[in-house]
C-alpha atoms as a PDB file:
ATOM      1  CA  UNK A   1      -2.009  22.436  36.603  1.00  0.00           C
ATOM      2  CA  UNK A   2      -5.129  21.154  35.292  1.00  0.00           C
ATOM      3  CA  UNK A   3      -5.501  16.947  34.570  1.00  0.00           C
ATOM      4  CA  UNK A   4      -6.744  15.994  31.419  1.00  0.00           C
ATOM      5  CA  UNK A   5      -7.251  12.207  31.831  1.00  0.00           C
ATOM      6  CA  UNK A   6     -10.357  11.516  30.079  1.00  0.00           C
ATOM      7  CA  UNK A   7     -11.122   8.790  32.114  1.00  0.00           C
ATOM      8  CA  UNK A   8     -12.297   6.336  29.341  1.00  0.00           C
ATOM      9  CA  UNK A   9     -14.669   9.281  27.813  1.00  0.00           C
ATOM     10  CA  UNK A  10     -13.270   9.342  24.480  1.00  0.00           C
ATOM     11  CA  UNK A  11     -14.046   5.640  24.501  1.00  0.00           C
ATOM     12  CA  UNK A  12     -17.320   5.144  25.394  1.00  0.00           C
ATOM     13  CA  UNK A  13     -18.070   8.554  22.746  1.00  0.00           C
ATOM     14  CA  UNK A  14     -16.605   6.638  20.587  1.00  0.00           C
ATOM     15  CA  UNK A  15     -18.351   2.983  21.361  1.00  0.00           C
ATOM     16  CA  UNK A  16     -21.994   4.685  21.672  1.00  0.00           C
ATOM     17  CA  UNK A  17     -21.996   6.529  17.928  1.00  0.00           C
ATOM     18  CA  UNK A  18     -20.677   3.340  16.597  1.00  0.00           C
ATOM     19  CA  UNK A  19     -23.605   1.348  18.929  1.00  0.00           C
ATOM     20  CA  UNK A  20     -25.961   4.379  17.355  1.00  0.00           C
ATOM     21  CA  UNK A  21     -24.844   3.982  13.673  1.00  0.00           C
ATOM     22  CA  UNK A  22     -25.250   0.062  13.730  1.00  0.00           C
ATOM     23  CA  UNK A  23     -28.830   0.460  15.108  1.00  0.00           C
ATOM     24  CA  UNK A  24     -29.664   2.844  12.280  1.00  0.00           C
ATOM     25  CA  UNK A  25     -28.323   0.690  10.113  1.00  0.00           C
ATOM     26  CA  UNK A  26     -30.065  -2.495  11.396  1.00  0.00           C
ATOM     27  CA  UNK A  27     -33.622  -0.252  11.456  1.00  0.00           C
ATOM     28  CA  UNK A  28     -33.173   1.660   8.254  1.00  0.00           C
ATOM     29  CA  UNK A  29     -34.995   1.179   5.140  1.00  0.00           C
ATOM     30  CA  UNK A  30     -32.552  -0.627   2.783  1.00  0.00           C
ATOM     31  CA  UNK A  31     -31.945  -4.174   1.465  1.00  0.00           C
ATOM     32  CA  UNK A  32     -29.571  -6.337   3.208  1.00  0.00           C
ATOM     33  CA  UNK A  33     -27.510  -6.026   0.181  1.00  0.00           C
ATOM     34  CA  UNK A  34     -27.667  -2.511   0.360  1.00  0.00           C
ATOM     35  CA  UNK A  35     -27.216  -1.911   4.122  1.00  0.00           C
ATOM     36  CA  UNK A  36     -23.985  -4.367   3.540  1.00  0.00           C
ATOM     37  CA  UNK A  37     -22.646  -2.701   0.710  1.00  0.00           C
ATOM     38  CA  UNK A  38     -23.226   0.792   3.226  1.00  0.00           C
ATOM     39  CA  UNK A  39     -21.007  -1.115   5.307  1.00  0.00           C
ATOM     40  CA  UNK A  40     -18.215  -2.107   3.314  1.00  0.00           C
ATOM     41  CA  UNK A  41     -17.759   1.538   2.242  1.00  0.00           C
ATOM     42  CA  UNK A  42     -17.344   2.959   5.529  1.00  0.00           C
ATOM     43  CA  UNK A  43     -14.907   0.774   7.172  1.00  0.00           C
ATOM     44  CA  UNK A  44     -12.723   0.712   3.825  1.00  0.00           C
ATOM     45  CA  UNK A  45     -13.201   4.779   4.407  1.00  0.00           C
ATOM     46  CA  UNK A  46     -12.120   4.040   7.824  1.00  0.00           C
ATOM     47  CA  UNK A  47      -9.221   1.852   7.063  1.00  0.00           C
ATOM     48  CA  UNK A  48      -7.777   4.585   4.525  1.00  0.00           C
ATOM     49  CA  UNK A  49      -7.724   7.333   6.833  1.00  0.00           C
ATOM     50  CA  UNK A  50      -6.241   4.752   9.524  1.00  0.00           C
ATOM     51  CA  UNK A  51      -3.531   4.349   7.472  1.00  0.00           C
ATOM     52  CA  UNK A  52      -3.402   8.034   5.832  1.00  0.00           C
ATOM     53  CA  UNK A  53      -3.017   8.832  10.101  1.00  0.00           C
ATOM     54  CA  UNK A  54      -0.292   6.328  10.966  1.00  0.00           C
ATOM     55  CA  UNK A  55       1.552   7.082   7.626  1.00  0.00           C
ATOM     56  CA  UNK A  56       1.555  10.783   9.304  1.00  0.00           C
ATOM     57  CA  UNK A  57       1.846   9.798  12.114  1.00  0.00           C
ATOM     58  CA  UNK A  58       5.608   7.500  12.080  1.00  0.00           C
ATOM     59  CA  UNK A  59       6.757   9.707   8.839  1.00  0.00           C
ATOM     60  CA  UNK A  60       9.977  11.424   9.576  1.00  0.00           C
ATOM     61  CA  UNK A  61       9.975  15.318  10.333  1.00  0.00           C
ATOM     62  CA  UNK A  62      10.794  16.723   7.081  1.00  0.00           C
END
């Protein structure tokens, strides 16, 4: 039968496009109000579909 520990994979994906989006965000061509704003929006995105997940996630089988 075939393993399928990832080994920490998923997590270090996941930690180097986060690393890559913060240093495009740090070298891209906005306003610090802008590039702040930018950020505000995606980890409220992120939040909601955190939530919309775990709401899934612990709802009771219909």
């Amino acid at each position: 039968m075939p393993n399928h520990d990832c080994d920490g994979s998923f997590g270090a994906f996941l930690f180097g496009g986060l690393l890559g989006a913060a240093i495009a965000l740090l070298l891209a061509p906005k306003t610090g109000e802008e590039t702040r704003e930018q950020i505000a929006d995606w980890l409220e995105e992120g939040r909601r579909r955190t939530r919309d997940y775990l709401d899934e996630a612990t709802a009771p089988d219909a």
